[in-house]
PDB file of N, CA and C in Angstrom:
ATOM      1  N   UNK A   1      15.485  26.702  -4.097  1.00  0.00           N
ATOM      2  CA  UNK A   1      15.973  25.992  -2.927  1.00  0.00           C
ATOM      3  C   UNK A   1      15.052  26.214  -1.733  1.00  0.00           C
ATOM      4  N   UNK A   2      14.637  27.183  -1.212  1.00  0.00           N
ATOM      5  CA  UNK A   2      13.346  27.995  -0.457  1.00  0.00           C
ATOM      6  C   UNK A   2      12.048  26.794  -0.284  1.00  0.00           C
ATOM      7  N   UNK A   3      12.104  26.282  -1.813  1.00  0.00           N
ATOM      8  CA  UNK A   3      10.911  25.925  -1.831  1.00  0.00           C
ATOM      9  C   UNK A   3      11.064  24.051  -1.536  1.00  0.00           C
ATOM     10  N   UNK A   4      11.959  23.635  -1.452  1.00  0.00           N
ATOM     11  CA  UNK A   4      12.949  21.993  -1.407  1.00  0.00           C
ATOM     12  C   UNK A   4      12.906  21.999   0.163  1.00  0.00           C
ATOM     13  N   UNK A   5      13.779  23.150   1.059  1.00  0.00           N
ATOM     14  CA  UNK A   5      13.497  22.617   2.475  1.00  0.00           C
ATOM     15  C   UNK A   5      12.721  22.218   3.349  1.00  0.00           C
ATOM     16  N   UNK A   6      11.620  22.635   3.038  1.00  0.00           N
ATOM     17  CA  UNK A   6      10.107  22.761   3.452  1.00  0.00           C
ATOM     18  C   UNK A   6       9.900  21.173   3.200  1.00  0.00           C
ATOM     19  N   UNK A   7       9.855  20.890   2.128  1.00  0.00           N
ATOM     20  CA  UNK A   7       9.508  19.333   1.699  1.00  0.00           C
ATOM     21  C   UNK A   7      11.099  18.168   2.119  1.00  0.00           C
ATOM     22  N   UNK A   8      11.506  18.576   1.831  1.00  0.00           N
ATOM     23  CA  UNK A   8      12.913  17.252   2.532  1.00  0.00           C
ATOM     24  C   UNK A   8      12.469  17.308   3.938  1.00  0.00           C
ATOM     25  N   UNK A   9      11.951  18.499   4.729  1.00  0.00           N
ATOM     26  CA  UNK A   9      12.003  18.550   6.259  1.00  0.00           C
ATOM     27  C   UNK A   9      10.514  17.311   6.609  1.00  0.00           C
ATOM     28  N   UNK A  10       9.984  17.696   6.046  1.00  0.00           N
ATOM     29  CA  UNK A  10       8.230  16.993   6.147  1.00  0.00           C
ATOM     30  C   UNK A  10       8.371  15.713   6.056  1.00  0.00           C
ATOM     31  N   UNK A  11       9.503  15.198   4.741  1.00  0.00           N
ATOM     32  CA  UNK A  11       9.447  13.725   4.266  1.00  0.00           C
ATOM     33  C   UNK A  11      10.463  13.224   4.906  1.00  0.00           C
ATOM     34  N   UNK A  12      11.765  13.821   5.713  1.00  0.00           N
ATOM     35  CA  UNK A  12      12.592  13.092   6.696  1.00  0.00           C
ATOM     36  C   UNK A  12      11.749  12.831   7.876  1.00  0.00           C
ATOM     37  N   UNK A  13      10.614  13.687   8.472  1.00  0.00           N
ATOM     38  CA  UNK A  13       9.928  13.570   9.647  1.00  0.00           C
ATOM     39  C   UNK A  13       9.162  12.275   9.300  1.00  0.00           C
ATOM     40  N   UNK A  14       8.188  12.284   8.125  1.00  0.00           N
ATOM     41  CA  UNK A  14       7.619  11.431   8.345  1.00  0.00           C
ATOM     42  C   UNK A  14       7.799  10.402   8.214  1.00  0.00           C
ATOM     43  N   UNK A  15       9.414   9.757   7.375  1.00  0.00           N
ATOM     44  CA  UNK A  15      10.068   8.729   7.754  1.00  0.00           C
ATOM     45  C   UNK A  15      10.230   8.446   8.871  1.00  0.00           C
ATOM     46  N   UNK A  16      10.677   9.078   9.577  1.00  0.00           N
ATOM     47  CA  UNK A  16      11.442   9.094  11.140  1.00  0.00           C
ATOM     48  C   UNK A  16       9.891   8.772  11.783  1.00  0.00           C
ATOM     49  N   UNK A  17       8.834   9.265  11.735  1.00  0.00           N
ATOM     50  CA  UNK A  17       7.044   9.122  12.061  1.00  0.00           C
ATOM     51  C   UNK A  17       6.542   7.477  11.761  1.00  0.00           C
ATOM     52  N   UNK A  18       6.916   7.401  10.960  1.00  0.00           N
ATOM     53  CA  UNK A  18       6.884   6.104  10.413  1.00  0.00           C
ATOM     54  C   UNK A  18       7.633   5.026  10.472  1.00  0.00           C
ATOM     55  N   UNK A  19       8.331   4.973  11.173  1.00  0.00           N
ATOM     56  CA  UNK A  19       9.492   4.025  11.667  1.00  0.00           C
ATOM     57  C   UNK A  19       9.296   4.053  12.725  1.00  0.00           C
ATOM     58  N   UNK A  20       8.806   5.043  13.401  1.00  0.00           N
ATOM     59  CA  UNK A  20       8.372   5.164  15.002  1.00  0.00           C
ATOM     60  C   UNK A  20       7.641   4.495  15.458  1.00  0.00           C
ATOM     61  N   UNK A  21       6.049   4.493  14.939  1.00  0.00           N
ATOM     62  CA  UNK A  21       5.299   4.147  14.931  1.00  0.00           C
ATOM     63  C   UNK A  21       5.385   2.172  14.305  1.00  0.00           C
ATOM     64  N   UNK A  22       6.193   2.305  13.709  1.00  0.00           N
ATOM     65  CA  UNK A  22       6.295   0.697  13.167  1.00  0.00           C
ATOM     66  C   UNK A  22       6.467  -0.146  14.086  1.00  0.00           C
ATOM     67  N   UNK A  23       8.072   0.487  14.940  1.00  0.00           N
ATOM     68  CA  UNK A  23       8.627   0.388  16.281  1.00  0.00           C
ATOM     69  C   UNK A  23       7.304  -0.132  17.488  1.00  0.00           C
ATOM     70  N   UNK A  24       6.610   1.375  17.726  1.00  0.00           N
ATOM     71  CA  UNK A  24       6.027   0.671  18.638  1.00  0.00           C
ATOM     72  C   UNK A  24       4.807   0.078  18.542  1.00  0.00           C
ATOM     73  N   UNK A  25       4.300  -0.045  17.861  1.00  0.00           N
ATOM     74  CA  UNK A  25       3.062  -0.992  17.555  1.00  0.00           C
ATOM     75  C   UNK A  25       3.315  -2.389  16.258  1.00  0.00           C
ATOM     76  N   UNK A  26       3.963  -2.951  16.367  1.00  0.00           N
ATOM     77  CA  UNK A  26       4.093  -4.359  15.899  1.00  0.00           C
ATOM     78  C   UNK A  26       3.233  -4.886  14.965  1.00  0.00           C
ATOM     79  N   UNK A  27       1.878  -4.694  15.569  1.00  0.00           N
ATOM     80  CA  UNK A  27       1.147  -5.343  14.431  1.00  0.00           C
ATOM     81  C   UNK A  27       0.646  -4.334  13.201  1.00  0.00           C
ATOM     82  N   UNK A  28       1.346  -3.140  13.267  1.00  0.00           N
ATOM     83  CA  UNK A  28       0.947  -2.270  12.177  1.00  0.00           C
ATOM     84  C   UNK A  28       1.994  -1.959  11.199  1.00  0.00           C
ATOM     85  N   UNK A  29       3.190  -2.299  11.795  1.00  0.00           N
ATOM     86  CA  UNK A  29       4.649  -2.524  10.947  1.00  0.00           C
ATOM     87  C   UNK A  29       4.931  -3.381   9.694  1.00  0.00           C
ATOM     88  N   UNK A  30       5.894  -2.411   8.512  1.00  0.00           N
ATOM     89  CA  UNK A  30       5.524  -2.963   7.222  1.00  0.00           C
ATOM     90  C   UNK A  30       6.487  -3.374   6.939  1.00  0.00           C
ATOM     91  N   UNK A  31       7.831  -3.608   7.592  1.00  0.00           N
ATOM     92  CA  UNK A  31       9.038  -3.531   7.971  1.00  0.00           C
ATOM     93  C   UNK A  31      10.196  -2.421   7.474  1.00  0.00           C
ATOM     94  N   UNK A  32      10.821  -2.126   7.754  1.00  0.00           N
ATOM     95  CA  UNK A  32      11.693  -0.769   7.846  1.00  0.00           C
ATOM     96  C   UNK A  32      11.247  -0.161   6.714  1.00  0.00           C
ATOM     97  N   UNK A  33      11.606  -1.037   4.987  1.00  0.00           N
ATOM     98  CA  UNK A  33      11.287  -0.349   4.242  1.00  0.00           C
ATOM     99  C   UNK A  33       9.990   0.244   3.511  1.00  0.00           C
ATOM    100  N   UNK A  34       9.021  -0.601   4.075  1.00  0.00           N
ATOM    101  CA  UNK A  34       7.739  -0.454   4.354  1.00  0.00           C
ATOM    102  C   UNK A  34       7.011   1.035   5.013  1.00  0.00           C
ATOM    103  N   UNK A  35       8.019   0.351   6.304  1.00  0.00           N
ATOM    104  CA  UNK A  35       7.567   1.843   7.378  1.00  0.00           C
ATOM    105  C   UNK A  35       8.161   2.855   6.818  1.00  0.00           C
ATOM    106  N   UNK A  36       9.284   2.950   6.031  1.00  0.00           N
ATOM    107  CA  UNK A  36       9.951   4.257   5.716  1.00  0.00           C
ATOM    108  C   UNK A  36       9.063   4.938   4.457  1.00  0.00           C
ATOM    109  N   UNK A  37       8.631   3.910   3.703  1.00  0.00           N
ATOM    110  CA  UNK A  37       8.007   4.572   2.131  1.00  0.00           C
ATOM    111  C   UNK A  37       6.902   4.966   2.809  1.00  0.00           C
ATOM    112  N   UNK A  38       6.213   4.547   3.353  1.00  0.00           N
ATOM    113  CA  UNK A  38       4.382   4.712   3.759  1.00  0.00           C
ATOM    114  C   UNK A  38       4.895   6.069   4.505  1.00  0.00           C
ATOM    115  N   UNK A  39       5.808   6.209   5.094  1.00  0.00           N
ATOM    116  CA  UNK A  39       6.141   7.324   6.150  1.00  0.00           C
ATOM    117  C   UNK A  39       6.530   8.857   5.515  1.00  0.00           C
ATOM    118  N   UNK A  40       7.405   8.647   4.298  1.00  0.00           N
ATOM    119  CA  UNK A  40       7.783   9.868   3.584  1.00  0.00           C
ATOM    120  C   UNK A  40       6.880   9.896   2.541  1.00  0.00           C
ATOM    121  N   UNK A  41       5.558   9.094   2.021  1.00  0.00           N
ATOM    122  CA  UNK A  41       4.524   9.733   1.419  1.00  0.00           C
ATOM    123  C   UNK A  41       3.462  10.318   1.848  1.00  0.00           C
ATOM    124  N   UNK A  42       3.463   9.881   3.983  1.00  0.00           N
ATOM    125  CA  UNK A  42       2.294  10.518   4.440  1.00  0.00           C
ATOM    126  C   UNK A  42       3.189  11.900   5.207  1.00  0.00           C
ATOM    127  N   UNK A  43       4.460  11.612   5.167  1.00  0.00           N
ATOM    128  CA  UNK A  43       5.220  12.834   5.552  1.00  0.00           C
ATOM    129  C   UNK A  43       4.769  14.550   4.850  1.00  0.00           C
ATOM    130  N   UNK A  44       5.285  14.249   3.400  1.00  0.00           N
ATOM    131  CA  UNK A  44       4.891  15.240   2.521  1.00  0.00           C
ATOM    132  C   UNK A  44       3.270  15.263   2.777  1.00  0.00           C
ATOM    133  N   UNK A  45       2.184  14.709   2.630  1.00  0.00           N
ATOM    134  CA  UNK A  45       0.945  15.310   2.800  1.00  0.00           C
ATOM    135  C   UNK A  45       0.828  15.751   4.475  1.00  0.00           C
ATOM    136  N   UNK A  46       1.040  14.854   5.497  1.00  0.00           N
ATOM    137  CA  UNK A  46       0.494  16.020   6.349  1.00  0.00           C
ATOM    138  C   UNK A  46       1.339  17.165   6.912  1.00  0.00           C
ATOM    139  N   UNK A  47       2.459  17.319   6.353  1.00  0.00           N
ATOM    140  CA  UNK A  47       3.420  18.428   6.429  1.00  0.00           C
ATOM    141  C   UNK A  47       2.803  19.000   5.438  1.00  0.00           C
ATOM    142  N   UNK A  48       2.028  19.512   4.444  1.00  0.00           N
ATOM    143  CA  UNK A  48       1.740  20.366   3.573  1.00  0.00           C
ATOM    144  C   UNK A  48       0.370  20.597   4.106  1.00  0.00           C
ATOM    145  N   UNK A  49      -0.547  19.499   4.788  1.00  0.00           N
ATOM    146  CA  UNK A  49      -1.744  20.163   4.949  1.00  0.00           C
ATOM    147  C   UNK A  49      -1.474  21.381   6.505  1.00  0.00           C
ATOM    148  N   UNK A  50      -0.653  20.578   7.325  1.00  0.00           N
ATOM    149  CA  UNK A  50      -0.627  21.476   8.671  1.00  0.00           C
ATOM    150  C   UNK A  50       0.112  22.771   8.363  1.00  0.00           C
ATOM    151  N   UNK A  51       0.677  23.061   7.248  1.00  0.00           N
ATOM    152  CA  UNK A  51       1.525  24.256   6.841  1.00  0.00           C
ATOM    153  C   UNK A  51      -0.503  25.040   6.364  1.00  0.00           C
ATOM    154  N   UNK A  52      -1.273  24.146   5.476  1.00  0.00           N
ATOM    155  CA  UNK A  52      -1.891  24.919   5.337  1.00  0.00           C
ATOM    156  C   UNK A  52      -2.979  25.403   6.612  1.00  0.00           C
ATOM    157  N   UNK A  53      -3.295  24.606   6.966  1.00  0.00           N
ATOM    158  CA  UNK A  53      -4.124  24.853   8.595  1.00  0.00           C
ATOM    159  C   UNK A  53      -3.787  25.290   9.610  1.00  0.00           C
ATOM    160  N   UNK A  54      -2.107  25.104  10.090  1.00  0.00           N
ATOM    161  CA  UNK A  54      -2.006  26.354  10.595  1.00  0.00           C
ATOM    162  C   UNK A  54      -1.138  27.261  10.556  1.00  0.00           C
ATOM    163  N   UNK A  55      -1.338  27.930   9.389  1.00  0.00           N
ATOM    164  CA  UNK A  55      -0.180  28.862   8.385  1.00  0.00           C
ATOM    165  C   UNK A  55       0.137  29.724   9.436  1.00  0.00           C
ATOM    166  N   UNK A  56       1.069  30.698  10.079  1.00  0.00           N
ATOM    167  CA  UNK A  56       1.548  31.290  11.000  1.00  0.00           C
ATOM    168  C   UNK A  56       0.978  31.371  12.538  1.00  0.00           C
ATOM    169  N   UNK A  57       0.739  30.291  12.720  1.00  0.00           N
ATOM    170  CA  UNK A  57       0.130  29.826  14.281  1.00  0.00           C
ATOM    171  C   UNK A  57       1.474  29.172  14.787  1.00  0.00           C
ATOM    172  N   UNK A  58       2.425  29.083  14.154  1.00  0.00           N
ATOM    173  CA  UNK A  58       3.718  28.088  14.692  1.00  0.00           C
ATOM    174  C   UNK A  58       4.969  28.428  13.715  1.00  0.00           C
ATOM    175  N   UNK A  59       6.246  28.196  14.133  1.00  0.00           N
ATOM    176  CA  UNK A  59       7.647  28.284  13.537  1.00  0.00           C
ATOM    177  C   UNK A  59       7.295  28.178  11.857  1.00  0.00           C
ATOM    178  N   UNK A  60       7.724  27.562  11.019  1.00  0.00           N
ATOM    179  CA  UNK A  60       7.531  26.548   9.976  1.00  0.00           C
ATOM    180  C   UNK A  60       7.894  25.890   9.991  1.00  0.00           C
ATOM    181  N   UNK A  61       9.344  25.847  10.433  1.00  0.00           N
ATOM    182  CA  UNK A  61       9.927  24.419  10.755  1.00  0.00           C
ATOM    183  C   UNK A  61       9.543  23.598  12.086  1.00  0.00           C
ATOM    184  N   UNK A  62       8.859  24.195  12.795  1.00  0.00           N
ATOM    185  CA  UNK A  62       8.065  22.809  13.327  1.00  0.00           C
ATOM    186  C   UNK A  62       6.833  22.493  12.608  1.00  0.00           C
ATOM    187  N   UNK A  63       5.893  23.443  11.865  1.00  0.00           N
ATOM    188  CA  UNK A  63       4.770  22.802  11.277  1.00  0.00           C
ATOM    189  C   UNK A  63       5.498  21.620  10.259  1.00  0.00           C
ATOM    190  N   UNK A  64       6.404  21.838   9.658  1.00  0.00           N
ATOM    191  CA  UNK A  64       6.651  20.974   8.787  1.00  0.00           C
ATOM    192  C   UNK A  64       7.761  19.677   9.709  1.00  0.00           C
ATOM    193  N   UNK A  65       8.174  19.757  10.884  1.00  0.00           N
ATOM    194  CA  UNK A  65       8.494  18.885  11.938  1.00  0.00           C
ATOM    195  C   UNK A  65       7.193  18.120  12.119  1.00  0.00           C
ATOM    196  N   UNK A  66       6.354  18.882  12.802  1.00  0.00           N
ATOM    197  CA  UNK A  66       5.123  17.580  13.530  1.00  0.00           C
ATOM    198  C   UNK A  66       4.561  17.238  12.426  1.00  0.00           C
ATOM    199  N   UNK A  67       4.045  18.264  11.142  1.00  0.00           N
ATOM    200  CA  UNK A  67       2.951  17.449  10.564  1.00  0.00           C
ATOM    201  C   UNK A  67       3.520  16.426   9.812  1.00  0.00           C
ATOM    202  N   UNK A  68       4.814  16.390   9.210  1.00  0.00           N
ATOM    203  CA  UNK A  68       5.553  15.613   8.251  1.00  0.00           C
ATOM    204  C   UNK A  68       5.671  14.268   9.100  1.00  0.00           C
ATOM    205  N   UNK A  69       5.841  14.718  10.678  1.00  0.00           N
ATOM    206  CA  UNK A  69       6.033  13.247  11.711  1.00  0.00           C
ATOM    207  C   UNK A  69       5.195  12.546  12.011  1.00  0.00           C
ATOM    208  N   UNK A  70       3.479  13.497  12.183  1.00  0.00           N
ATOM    209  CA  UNK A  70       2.167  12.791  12.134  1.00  0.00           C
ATOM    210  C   UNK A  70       1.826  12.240  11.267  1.00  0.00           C
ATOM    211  N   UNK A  71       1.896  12.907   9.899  1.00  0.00           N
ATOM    212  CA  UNK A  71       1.079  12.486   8.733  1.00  0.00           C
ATOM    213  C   UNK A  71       1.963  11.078   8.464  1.00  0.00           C
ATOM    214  N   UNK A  72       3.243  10.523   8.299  1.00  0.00           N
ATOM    215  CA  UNK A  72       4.198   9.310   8.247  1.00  0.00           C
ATOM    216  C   UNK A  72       3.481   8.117   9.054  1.00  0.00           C
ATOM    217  N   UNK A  73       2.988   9.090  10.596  1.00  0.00           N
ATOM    218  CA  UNK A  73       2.758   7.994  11.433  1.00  0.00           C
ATOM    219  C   UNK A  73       1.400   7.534  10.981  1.00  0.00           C
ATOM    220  N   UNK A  74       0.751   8.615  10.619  1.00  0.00           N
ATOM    221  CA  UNK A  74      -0.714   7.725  10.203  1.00  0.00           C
ATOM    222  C   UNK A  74      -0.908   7.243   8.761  1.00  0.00           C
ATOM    223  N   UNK A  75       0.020   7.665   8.159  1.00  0.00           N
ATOM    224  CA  UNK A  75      -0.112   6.398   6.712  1.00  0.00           C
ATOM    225  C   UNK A  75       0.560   5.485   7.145  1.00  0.00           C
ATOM    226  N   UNK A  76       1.593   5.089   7.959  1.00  0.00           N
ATOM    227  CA  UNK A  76       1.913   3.854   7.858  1.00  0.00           C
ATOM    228  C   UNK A  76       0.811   2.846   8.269  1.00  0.00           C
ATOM    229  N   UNK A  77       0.276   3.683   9.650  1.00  0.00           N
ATOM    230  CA  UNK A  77      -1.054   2.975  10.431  1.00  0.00           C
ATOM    231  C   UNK A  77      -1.952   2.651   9.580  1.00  0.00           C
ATOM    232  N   UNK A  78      -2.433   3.324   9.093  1.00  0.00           N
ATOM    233  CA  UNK A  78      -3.680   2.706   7.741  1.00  0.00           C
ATOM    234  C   UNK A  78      -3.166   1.806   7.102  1.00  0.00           C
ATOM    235  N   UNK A  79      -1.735   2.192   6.252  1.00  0.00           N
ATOM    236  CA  UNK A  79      -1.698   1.215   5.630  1.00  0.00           C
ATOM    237  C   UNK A  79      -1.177  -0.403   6.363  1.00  0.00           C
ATOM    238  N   UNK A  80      -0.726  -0.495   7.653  1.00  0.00           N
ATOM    239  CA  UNK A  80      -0.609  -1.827   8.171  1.00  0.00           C
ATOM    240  C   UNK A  80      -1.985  -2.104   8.745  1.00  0.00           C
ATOM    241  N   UNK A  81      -3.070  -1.697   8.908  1.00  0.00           N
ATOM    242  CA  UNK A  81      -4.283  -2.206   8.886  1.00  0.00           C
ATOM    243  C   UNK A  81      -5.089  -2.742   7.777  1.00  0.00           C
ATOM    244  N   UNK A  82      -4.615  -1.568   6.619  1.00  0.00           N
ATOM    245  CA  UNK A  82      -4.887  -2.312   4.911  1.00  0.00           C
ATOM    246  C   UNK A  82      -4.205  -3.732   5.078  1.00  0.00           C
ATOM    247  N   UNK A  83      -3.229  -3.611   5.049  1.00  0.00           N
ATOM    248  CA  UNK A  83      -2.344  -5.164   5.064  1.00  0.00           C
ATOM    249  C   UNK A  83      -2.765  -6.125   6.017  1.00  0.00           C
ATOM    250  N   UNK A  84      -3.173  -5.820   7.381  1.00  0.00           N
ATOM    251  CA  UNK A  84      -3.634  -7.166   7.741  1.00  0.00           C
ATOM    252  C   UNK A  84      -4.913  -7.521   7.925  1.00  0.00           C
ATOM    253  N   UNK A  85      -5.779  -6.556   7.695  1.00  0.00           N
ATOM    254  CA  UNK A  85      -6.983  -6.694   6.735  1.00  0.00           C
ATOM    255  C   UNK A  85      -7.031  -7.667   5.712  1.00  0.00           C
ATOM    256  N   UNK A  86      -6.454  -7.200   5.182  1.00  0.00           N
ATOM    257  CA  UNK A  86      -5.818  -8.537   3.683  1.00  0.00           C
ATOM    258  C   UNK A  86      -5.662  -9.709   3.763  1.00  0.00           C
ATOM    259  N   UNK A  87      -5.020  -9.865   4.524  1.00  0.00           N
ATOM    260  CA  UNK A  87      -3.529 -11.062   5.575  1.00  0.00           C
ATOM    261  C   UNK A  87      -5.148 -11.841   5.864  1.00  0.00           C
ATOM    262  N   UNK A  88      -6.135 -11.195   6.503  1.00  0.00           N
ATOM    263  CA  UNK A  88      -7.343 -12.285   7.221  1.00  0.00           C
ATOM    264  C   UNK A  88      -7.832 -13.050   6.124  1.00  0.00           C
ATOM    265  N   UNK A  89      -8.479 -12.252   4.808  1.00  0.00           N
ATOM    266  CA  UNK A  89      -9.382 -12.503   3.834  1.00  0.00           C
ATOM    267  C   UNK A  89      -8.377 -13.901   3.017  1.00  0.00           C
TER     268      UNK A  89
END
């Protein structure tokens, strides 16, 4: 169980990161369910890399707060630039 909170915390953030970000930038939005998947797969990676970079520099539960909320926000961003990248061609 120890090892489950860490990751539900990262992949609710980066949903919540990713819906945020959908929110306020429009043209990078994949729509909810879009923003939510792109968000809890970049959740879990940058909540696992900022746990590793900055391993006791911070709480854990905020490393796995911001990075799970950053990493959401920037896969969704890539990937709505993949998409309207696409959308031109």
């Amino acid at each position: 169980m120890e090892a489950v909170i860490p990751i539900l915390t990262q992949v609710i953030a980066g949903a919540a990161g990713g819906n945020i970000v959908g929110q306020l930038a429009k043209s990078f939005s994949l729509g909810t369910f879009g923003n939510t998947i792109a968000g809890l797969a970049g959740g879990a990676g940058g909540g696992a890399l900022l746990s590793m970079i900055a391993d006791g520099a911070m709480s854990p539960l905020l490393q796995n707060v911001i990075g799970g909320g950053l990493g959401g926000a920037a896969l969704t961003v890539v990937a709505g630039l993949v998409k309207s990248m696409m959308a031109k061609n």
